[in-house]
Protein backbone atom coordinates (compact mmCIF):
# COMPACT_ATOMS: atom_id res chain seq x y z
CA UNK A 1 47.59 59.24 143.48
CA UNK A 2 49.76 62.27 144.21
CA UNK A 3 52.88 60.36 143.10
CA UNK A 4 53.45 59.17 139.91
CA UNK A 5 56.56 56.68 138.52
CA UNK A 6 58.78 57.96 135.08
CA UNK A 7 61.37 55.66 133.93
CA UNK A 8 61.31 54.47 137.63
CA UNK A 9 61.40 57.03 138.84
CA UNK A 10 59.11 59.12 141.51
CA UNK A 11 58.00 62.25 140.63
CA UNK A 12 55.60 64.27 142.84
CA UNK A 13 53.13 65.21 139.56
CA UNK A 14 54.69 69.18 140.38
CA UNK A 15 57.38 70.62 138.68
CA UNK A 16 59.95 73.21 140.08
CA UNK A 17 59.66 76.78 140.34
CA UNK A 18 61.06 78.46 137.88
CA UNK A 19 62.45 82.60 138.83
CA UNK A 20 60.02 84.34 136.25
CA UNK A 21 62.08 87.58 136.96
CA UNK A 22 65.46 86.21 135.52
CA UNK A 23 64.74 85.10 131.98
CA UNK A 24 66.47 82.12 129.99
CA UNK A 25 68.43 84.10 127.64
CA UNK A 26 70.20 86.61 130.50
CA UNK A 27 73.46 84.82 130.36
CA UNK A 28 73.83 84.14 126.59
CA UNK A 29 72.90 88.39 125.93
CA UNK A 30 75.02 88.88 128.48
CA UNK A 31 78.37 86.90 127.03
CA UNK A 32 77.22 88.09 123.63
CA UNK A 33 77.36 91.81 125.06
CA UNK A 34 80.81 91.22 126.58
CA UNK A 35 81.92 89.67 123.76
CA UNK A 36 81.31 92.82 121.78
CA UNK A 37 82.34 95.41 123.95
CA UNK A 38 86.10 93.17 123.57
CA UNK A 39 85.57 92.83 119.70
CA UNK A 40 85.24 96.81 119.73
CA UNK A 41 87.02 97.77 122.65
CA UNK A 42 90.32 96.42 122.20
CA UNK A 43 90.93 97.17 118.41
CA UNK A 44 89.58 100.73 119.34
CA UNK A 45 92.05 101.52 122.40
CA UNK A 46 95.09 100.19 120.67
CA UNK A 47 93.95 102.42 117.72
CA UNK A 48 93.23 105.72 119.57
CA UNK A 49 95.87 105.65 122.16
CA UNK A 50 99.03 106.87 120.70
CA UNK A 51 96.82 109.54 119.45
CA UNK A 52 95.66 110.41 122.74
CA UNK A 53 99.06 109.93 123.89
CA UNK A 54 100.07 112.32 121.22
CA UNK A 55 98.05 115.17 121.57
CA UNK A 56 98.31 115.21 125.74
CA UNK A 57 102.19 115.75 124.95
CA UNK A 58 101.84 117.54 121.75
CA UNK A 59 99.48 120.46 123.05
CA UNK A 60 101.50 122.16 125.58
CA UNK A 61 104.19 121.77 123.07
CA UNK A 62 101.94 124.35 120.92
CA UNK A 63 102.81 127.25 123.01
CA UNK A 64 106.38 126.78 122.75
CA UNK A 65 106.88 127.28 119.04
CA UNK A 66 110.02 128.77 118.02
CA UNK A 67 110.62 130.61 114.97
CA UNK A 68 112.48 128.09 113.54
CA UNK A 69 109.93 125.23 113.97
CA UNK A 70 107.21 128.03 113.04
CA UNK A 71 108.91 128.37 109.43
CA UNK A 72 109.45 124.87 109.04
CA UNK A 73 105.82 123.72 109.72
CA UNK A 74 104.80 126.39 107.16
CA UNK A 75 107.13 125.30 104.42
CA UNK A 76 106.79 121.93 105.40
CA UNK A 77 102.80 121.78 105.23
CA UNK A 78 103.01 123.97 102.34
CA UNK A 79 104.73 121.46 100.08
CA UNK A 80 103.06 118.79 101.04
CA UNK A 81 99.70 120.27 100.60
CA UNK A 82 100.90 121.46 96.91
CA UNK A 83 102.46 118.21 96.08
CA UNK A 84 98.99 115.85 97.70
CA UNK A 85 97.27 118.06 96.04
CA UNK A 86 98.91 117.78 92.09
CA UNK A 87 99.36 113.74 92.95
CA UNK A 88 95.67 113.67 93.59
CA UNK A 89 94.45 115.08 90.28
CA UNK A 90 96.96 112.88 88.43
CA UNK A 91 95.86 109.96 90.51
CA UNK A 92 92.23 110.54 89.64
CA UNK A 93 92.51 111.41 85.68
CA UNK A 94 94.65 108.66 84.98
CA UNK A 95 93.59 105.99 87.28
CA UNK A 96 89.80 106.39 86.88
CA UNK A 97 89.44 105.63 82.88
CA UNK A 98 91.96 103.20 83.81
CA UNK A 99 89.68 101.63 86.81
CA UNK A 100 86.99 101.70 84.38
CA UNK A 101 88.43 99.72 81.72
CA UNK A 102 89.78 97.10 84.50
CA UNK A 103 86.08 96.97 85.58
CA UNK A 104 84.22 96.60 82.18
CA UNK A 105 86.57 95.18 79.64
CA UNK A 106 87.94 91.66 79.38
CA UNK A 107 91.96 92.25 79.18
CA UNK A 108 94.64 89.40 78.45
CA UNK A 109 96.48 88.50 81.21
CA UNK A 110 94.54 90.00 84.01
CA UNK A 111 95.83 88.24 86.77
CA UNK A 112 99.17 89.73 86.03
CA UNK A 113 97.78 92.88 85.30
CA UNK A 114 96.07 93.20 88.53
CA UNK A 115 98.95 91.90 90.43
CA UNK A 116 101.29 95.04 88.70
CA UNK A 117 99.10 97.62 89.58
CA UNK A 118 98.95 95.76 93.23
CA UNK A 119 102.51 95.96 93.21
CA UNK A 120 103.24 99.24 94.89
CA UNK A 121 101.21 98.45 98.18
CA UNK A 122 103.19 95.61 99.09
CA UNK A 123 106.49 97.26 98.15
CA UNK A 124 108.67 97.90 100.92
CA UNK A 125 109.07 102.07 100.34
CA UNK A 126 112.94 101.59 100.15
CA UNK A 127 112.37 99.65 97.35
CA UNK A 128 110.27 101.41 95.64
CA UNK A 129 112.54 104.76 95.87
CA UNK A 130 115.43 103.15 94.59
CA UNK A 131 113.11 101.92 91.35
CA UNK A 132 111.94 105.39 90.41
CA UNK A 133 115.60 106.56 91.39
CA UNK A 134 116.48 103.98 88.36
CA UNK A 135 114.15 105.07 86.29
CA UNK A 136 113.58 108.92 86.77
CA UNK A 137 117.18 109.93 88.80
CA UNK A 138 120.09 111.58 86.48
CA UNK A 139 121.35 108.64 84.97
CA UNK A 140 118.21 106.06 85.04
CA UNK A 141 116.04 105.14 82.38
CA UNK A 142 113.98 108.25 81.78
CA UNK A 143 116.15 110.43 83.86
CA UNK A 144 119.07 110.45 81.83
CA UNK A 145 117.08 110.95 78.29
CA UNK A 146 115.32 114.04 80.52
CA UNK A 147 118.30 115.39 81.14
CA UNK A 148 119.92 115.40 78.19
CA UNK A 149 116.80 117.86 76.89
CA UNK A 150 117.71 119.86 80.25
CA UNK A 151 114.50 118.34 82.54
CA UNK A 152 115.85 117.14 85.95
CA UNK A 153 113.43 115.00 87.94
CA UNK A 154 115.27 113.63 90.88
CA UNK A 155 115.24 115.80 93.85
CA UNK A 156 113.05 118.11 93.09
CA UNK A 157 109.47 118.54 94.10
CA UNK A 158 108.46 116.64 90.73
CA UNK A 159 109.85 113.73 92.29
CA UNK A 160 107.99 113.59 95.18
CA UNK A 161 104.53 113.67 92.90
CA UNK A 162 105.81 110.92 91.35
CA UNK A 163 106.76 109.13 94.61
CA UNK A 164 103.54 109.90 95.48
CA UNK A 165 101.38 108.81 92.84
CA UNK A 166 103.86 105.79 92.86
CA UNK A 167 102.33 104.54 96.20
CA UNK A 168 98.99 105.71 96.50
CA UNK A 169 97.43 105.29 92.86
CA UNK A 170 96.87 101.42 93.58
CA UNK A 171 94.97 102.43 96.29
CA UNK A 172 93.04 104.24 94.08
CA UNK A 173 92.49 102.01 91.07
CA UNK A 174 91.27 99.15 93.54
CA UNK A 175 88.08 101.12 94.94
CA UNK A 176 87.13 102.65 91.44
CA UNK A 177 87.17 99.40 89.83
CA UNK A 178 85.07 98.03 92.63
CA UNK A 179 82.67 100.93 91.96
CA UNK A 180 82.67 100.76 88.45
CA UNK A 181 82.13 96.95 89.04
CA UNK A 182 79.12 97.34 91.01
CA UNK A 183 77.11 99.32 88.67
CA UNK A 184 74.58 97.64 86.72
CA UNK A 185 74.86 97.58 83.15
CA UNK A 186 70.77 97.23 82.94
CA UNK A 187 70.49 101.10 84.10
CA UNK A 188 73.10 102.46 81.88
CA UNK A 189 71.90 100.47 78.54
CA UNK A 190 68.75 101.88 79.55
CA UNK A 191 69.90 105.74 79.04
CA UNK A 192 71.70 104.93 76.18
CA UNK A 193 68.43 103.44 74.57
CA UNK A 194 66.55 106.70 75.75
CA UNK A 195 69.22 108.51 73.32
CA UNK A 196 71.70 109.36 76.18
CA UNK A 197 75.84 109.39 74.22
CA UNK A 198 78.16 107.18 76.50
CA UNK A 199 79.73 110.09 77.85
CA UNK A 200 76.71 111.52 79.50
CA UNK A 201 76.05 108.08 80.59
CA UNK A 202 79.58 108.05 82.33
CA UNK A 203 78.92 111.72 83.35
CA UNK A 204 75.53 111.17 85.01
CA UNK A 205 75.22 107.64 86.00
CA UNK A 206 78.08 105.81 86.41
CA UNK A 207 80.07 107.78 88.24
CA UNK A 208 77.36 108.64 90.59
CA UNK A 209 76.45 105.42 91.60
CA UNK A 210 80.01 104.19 91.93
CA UNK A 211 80.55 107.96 93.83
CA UNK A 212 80.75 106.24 96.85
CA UNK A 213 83.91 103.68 96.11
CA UNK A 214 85.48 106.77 94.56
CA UNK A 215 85.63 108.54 97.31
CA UNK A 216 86.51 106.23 99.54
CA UNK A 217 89.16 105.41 97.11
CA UNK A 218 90.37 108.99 97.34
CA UNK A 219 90.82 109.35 100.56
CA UNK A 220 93.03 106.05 100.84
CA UNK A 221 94.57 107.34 98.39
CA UNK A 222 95.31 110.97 99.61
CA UNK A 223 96.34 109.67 103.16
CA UNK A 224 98.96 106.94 102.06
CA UNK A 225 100.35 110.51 99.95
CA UNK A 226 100.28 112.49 102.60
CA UNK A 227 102.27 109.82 105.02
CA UNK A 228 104.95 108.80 102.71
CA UNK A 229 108.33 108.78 103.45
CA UNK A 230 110.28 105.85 102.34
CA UNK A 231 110.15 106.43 98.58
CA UNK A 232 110.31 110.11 98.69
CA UNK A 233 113.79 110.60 100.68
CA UNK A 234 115.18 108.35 98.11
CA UNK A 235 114.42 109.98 94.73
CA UNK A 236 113.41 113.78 96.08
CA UNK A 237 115.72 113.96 99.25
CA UNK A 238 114.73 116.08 102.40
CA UNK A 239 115.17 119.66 100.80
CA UNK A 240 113.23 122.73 103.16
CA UNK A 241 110.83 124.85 101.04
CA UNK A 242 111.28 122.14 98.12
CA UNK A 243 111.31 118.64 98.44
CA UNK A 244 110.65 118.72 102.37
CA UNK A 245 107.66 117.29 103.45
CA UNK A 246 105.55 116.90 106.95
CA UNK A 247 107.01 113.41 107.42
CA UNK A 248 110.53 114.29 106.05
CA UNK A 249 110.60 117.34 108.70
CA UNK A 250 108.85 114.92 111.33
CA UNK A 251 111.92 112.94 111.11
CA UNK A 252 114.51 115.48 110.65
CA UNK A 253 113.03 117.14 113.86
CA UNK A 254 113.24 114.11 115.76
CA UNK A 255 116.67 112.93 114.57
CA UNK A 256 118.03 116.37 115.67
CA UNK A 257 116.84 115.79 119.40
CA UNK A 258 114.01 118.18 118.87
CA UNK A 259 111.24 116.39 120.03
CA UNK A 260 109.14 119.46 120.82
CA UNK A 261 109.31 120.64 116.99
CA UNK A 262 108.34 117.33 115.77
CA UNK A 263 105.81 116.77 118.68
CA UNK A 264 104.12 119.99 116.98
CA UNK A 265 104.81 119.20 113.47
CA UNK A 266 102.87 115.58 114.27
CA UNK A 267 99.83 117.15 115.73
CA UNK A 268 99.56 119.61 113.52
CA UNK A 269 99.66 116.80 110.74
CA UNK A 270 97.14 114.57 112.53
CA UNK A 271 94.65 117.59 112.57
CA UNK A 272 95.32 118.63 109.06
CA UNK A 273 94.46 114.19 108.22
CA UNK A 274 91.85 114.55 109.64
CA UNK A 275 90.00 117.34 108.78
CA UNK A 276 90.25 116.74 104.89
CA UNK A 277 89.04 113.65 105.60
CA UNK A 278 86.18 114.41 107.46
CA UNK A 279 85.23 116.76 104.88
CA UNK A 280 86.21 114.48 101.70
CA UNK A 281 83.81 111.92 103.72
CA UNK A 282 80.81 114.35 104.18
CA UNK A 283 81.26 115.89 100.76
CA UNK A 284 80.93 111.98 99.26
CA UNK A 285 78.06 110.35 100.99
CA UNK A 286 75.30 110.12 99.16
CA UNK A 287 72.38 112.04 100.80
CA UNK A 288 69.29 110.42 101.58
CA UNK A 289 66.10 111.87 101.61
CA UNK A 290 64.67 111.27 105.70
């Protein structure tokens, strides 16, 4: 018979063509490829617009420089290069015995601990400059024995290191210990028993295979110095040529109606970002033999 009955059904024994040229799993790709260009677009465009919308206004800005904004972007970028620079070091001899210790040894109270040192990146920056104002200004804790020795820390370009280091030293600590936390124990017991001291160990295996949280942990930590503000007018003050900053002259620009000058001060900021951080990048990852 050319008919046959299913469930009571009559069914002709053929079943219907299906479109070989459009497979099954067209629409699901597709969806999942929409899906992702939204999960990347969006985030993407809301992150690189104001710097495209800063650089179309900022670059025609660059052939108007006046003397004036010429000598404040150079004192400006100087002191903020000097002072990344100095916060930097501290950041990494201190924090990075520190990180290790966090990493390897079992401390009392670690939860607290580890909330203290996360302190600082939750810390509204107003905040924070009125707590090293307290405790480094003329009359705070330290400040006041300082100066009674003849050291003044407030205003000056000490304080903006230590606003600096303030801030971005968390930053940091966090991706060091993480390295340091990642390393297996297995490879370094295994110099030691080949005769290796624990300092060579340190020198030429731990901090190599943790390289690549360190790095990443400097560069956090030298961009949140290079962008802060809040803390540093409040215990170092806006001085040019001193305690003057990129961001402090960003803002003094722009409060004084002179949006060219801190058009040009921003771009010239954003390109000085990101070159060191290309180049801290490149510099840290490890190579790979191809």
């Amino acid at each position: 018979m050319g008919t046959g009955a299913i469930d009571g059904k009559a069914t002709t024994g053929r079943t219907a063509p299906v479109d070989a040229a459009v497979p099954t799993t067209t629409r699901p790709r597709s969806r999942v490829a929409i899906l992702t260009a939204l999960a990347v677009g969006l985030p993407l465009l809301f992150l690189t617009l104001p710097l495209i919308a800063l650089t179309g206004e900022a670059l025609p800005a660059l052939d108007e420089l006046t003397p004036e904004t010429r000598e404040t972007l150079g004192q400006a970028l100087r002191v903020s290069l000097l002072t990344t620079s100095i916060s930097l070091l501290l950041i990494i001899g201190l924090g990075t015995p520190f990180a290790f210790v966090l990493a390897r040894r079992r401390l009392p109270a670690a939860r607290l601990l580890n909330a203290l040192i996360d302190l600082p990146i939750v810390l509204p920056p107003s905040v924070a400059g009125i707590a090293l104002l307290m405790a480094f200004g003329r009359n705070g804790l330290v400040g006041g024995w300082l100066a009674d020795v003849g050291i003044t820390v407030g205003f000056t370009t000490t304080a903006v290191v230590l606003a600096q280091c303030f801030v971005a030293a968390p930053l940091y600590i966090r991706a060091a210990k993480v390295g340091f936390g990642l390393v297996e124990r297995e490879v370094e017991d295994a110099a030691m028993v080949d005769g290796a001291t624990p300092a060579t160990v340190f020198r030429t295996i731990t901090m190599p295979l943790a390289r690549a949280s360190l790095v990443a942990g400097v560069v956090l930590a030298w961009a949140r110095a290079l962008g802060e503000f809040g803390a540093t007018i409040m215990v170092a003050g806006s001085f040019t040529g001193r305690t003057q900053t990129m961001p402090l002259a960003i803002y003094e620009r722009f409060g004084a109606g002179d949006l060219t000058s801190a058009l040009t001060l921003s771009i010239v900021l954003l390109a000085t970002s990101l070159v060191v951080l290309v180049a801290i990048r490149y510099l840290g990852e490890p190579t790979t033999p191809r």
